[in-house]
Structure formats: structure tokens, C-alpha cells
N, C-alpha and C. Protein backbone atom coordinates (compact mmCIF):
# COMPACT_ATOMS: atom_id res chain seq x y z
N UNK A 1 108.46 8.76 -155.71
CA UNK A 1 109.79 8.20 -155.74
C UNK A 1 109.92 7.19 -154.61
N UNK A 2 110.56 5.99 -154.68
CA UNK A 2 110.82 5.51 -153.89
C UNK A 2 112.71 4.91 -153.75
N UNK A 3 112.43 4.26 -152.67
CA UNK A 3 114.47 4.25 -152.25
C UNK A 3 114.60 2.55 -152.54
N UNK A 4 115.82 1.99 -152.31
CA UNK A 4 115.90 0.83 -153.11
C UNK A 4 115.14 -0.46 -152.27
N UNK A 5 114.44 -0.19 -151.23
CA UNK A 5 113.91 -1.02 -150.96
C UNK A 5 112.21 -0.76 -150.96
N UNK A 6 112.18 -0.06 -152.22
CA UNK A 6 110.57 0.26 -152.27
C UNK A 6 110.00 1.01 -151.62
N UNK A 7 110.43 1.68 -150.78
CA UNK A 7 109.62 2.56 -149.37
C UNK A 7 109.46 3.73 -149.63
N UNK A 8 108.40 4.53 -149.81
CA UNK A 8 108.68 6.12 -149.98
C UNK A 8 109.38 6.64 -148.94
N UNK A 9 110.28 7.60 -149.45
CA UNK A 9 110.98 8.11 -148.55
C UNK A 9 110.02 8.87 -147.56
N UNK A 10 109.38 10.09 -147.66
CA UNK A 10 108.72 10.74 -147.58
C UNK A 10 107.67 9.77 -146.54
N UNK A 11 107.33 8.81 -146.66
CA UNK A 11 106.59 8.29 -145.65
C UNK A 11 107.62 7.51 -144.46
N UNK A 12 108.61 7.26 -145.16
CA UNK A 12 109.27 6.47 -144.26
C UNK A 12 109.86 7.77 -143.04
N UNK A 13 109.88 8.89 -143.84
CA UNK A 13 110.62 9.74 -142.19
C UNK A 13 109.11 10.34 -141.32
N UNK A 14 108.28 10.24 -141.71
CA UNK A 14 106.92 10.08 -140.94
C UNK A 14 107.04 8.85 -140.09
N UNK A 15 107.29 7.74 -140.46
CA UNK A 15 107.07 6.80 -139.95
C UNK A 15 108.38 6.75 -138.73
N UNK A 16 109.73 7.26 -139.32
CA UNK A 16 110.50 7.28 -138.28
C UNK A 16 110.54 8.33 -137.42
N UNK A 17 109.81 9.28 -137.61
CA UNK A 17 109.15 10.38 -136.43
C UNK A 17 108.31 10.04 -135.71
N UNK A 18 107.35 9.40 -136.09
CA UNK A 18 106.22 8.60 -134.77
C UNK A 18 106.72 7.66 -134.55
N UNK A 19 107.85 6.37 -134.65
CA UNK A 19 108.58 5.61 -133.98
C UNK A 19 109.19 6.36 -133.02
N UNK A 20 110.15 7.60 -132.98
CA UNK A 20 110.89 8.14 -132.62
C UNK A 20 110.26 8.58 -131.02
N UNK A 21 108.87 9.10 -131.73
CA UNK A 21 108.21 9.95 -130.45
C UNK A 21 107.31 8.67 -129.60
N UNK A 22 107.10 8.01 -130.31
CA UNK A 22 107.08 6.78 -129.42
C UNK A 22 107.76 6.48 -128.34
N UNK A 23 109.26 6.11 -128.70
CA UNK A 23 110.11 5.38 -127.86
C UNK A 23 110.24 6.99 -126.76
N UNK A 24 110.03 7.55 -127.05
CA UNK A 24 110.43 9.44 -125.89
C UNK A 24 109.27 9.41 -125.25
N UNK A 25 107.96 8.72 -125.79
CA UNK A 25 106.57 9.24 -124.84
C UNK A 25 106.63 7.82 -124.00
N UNK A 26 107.39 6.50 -123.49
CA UNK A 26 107.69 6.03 -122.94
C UNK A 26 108.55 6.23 -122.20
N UNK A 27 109.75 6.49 -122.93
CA UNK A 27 110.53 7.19 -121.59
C UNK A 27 110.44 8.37 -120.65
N UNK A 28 109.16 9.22 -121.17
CA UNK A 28 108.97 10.70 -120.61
C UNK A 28 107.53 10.92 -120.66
N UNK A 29 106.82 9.97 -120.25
CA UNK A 29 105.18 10.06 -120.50
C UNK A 29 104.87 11.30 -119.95
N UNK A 30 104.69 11.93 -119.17
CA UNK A 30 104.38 13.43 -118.76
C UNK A 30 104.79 14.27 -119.34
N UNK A 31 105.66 14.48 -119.67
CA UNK A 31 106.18 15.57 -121.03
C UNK A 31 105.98 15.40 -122.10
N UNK A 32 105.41 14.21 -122.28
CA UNK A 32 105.14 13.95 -123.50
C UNK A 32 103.95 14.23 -123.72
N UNK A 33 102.71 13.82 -122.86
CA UNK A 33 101.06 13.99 -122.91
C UNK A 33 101.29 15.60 -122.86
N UNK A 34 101.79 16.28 -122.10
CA UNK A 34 101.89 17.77 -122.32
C UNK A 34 102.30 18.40 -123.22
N UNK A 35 103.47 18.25 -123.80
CA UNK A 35 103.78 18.66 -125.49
C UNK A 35 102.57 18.33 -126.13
N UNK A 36 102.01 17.11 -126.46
CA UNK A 36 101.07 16.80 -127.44
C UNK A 36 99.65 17.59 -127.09
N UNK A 37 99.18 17.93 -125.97
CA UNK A 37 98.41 18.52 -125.43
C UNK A 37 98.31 20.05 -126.00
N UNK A 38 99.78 20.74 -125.72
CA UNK A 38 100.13 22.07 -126.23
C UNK A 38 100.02 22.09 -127.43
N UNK A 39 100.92 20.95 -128.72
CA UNK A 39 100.62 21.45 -130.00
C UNK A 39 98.98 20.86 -130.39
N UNK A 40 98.58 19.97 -129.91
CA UNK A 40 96.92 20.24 -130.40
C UNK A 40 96.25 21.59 -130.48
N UNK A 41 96.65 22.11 -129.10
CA UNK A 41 95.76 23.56 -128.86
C UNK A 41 96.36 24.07 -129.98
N UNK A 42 97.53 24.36 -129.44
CA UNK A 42 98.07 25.44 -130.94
C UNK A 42 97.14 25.10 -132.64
N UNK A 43 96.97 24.08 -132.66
CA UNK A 43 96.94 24.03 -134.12
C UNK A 43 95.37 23.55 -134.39
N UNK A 44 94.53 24.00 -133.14
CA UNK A 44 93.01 23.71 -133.11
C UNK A 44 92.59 24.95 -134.29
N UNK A 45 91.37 25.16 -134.76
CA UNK A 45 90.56 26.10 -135.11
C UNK A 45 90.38 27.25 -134.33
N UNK A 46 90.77 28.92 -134.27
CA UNK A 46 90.65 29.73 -133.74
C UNK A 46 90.49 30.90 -134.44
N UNK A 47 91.19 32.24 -134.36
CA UNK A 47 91.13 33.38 -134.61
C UNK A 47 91.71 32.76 -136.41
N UNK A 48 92.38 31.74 -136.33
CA UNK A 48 93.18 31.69 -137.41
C UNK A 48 92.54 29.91 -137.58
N UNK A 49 92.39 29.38 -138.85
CA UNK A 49 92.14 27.77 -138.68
C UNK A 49 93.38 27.12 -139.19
N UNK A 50 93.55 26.04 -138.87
CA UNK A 50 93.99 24.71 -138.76
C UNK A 50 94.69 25.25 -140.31
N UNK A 51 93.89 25.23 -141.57
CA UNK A 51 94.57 25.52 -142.51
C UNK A 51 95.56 26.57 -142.53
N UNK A 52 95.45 27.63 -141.77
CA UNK A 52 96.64 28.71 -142.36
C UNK A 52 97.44 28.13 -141.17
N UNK A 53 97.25 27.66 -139.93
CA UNK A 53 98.13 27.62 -139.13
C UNK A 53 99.24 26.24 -139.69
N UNK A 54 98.92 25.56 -140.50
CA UNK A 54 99.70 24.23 -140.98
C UNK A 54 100.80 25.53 -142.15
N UNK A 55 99.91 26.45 -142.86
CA UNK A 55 100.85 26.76 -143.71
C UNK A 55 101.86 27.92 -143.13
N UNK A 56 101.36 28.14 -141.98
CA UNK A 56 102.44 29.08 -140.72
C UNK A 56 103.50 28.52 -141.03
N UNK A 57 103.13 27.13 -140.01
CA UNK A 57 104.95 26.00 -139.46
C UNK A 57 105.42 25.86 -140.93
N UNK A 58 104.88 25.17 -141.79
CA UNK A 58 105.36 24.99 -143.24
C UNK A 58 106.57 25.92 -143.37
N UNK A 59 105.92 27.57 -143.33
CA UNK A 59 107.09 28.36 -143.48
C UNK A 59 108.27 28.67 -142.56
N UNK A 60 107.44 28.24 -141.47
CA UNK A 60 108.81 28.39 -140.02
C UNK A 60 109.31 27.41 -140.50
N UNK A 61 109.07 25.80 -140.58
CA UNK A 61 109.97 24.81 -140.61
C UNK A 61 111.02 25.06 -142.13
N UNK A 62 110.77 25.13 -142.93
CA UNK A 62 111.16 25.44 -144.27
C UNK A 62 112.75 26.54 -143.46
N UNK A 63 112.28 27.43 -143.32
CA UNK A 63 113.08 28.74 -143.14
C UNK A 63 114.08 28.20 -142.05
N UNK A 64 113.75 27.56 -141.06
CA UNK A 64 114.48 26.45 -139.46
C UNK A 64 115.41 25.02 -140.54
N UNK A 65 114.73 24.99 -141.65
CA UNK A 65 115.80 23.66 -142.04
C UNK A 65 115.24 22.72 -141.43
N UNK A 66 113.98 22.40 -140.51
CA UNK A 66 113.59 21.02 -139.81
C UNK A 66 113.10 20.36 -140.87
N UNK A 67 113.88 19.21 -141.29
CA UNK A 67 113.12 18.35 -142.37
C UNK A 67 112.34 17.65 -142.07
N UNK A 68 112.18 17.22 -140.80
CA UNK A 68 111.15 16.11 -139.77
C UNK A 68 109.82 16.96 -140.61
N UNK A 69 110.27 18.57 -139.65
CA UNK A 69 108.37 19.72 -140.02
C UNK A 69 108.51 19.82 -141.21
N UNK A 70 109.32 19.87 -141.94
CA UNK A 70 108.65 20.40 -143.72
C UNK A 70 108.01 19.64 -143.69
N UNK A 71 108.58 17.97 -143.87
CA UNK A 71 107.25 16.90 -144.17
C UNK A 71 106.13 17.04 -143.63
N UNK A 72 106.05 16.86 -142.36
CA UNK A 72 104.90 16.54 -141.56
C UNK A 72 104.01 18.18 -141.70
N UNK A 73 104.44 19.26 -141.87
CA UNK A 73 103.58 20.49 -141.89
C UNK A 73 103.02 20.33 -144.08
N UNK A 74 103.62 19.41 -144.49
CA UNK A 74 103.83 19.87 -145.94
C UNK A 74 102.08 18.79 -146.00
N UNK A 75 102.31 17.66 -145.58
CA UNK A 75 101.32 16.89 -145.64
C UNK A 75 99.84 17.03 -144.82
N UNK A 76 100.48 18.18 -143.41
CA UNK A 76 99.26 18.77 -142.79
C UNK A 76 98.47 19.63 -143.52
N UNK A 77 99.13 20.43 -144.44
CA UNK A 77 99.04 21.77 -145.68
C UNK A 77 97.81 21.29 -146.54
N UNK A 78 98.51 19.79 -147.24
CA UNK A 78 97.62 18.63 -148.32
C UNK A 78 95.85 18.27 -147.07
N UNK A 79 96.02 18.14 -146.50
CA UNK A 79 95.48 17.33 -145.31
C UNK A 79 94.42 18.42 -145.47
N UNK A 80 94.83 19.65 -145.45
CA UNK A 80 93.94 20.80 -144.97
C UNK A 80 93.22 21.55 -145.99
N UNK A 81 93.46 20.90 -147.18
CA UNK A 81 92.67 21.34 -148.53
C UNK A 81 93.82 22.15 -148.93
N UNK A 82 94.91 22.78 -149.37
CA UNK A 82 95.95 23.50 -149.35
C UNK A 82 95.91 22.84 -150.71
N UNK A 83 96.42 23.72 -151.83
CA UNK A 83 96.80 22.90 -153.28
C UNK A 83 98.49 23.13 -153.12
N UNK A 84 99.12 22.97 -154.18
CA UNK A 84 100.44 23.09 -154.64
C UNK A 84 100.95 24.41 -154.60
N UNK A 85 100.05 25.16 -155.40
CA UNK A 85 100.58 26.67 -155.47
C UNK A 85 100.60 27.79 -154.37
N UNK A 86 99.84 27.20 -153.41
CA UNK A 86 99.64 27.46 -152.21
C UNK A 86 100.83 27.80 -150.90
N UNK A 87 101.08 26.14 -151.30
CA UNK A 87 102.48 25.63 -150.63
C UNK A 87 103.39 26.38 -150.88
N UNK A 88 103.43 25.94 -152.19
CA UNK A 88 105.08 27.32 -152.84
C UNK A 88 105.42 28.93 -152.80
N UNK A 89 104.19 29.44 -152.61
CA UNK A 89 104.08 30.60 -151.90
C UNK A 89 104.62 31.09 -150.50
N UNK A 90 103.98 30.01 -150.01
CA UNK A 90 104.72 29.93 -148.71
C UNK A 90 106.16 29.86 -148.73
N UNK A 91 106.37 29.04 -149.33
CA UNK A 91 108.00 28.76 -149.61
C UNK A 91 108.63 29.52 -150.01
N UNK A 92 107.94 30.58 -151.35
CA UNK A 92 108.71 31.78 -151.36
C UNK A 92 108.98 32.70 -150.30
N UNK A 93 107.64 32.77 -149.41
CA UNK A 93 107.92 33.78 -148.11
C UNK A 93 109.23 33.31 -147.38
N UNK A 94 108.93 31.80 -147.33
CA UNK A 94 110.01 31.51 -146.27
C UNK A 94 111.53 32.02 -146.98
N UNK A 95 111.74 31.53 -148.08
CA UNK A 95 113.13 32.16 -148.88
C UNK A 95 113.35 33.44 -148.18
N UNK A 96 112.78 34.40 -148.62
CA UNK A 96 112.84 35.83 -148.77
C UNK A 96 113.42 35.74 -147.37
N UNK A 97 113.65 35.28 -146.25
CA UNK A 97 114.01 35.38 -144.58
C UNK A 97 114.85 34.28 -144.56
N UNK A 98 114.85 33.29 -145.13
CA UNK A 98 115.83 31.88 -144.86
C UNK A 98 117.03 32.17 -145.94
N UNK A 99 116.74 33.06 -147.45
CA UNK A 99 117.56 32.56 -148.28
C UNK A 99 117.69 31.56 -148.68
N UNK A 100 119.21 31.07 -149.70
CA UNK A 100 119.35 30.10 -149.89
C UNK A 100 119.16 28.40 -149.75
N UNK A 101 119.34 28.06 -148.07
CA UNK A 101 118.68 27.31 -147.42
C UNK A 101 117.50 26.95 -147.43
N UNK A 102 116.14 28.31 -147.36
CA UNK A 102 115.16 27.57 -147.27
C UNK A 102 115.02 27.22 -148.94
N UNK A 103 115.58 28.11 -149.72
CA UNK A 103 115.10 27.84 -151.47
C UNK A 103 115.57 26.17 -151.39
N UNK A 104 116.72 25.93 -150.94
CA UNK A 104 116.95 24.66 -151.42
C UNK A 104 115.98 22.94 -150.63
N UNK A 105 115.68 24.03 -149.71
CA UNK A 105 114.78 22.55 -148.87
C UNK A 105 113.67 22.61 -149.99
N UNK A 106 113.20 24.14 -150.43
CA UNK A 106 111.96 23.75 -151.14
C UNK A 106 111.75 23.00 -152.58
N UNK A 107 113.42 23.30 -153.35
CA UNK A 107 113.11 22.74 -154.42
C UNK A 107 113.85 21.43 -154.69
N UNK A 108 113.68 20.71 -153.55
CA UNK A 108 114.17 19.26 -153.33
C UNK A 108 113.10 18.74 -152.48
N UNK A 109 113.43 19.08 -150.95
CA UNK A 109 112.42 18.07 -149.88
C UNK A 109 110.81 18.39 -150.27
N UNK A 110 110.95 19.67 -150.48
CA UNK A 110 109.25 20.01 -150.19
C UNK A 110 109.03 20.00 -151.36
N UNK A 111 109.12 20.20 -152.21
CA UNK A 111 108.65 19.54 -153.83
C UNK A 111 108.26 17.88 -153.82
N UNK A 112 109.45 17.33 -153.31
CA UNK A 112 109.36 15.88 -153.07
C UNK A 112 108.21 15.48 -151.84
N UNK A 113 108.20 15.72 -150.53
CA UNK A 113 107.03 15.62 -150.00
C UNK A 113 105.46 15.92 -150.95
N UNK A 114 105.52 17.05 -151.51
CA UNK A 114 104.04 17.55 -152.44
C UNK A 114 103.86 16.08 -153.47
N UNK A 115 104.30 15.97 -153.96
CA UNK A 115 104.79 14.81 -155.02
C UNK A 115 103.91 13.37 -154.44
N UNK A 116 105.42 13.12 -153.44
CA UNK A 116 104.45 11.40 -152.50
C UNK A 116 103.56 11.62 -152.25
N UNK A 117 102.89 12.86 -151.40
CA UNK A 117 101.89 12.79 -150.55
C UNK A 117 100.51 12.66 -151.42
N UNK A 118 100.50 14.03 -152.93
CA UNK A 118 99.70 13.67 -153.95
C UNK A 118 99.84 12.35 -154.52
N UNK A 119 100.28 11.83 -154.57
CA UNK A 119 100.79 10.35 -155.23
C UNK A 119 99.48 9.01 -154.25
N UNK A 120 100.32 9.40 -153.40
CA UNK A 120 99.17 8.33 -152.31
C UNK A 120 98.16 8.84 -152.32
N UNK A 121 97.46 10.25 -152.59
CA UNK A 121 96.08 9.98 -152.45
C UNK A 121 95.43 10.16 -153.63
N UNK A 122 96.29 9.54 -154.40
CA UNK A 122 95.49 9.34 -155.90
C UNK A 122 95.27 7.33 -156.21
């Protein structure tokens, strides 16, 4: 899907999240190299890999309402070999604790993220 000036949505709030953290890792370069420092570790290969830990946040963000993380954890999910049915699982977990809320991020934003993100890499 795209919005009336052609842009996927879905990429465009990626794109306005790393603008965003841009203009903050200039104004706050030390807190900033340290946040980014912390979520690398977090989301390195360990007891748990990179794949389940993307489909962790997926369900925290989903269940939190952060639409910034659905995207960006939805496309880390894709990123990480993760299929569709995968995702939505998750999404059911997250329901079952978010309710309503998270059902509705999933069967709008995060449907729609799965969608663009397969889209571009076809």
C-alpha cells in the first residue's frame, strides 16, 4: 500500500525513526552511543538468538501499542527468517495480555507492516 504521495507508509515511519534518532544522537551523543550499545547486546545471539529475541519485542511492542516497535521488530522478525504464521502467533500471545488493543494493532499495523515488508523483498 502506499499514501498519496507514493511512499510506503510502513517504510516511511522507519525512515522517520532513524531521522528522528538522528537528530537525538546529535543532540545527546553519549546517551545515545550507549542506548545503541545496550540494545545491540540485548539482541546479539545468546542463550536465546536474534530470531526469537526480535519475536520477544514484536510481542512486547504489539501488547505496549509502540507502533515505531511493531514495525521495526515486525521487519526484524522478516529479517530473521520468521514467516507470517509465525508473526501472528506471536500476536495472538500478545492479545491474550494486551486484549483488544493489541488485537487491533495486529489486524491493521502489523498485518500491514508483513504485507510492505514482503512486498519489497519480492
Amino acid at each position: 500500500m502506499t499514501d498519496i504521495h507514493g511512499e510506503n507508509p510502513t517504510e516511511y515511519a522507519l525512515l522517520e525513526y532513524k531521522k528522528g534518532m538522528g537528530i537525538f544522537t546529535k543532540k545527546m551523543p553519549e546517551l545515545a552511543k550507549h542506548y545503541h550499545a545496550y540494545t545491540e547486546a540485548c539482541f546479539k545471539d545468546g542463550a536465546l538468538t536474534e530470531r526469537e529475541k526480535q519475536l520477544i519485542a514484536l510481542g512486547i511492542s504489539l501488547y505496549s501499542g509502540d507502533e515505531y516497535c511493531i514495525i521495526y521488530h515486525t521487519k526484524g522478525c522478516l529479517d530473521n527468517g520468521c514467516d507470517e504464521k509465525q508473526i501472528l502467533e506471536i500476536a495472538g500471545v500478545a492479545s491474550v495480555f494486551g486484549g483488544g488493543a493489541s488485537m487491533s494493532q495486529t489486524v491493521t499495523l502489523l498485518q500491514q507492516s508483513i504485507s510492505d515488508f514482503n512486498t519489497n523483498r519480492h
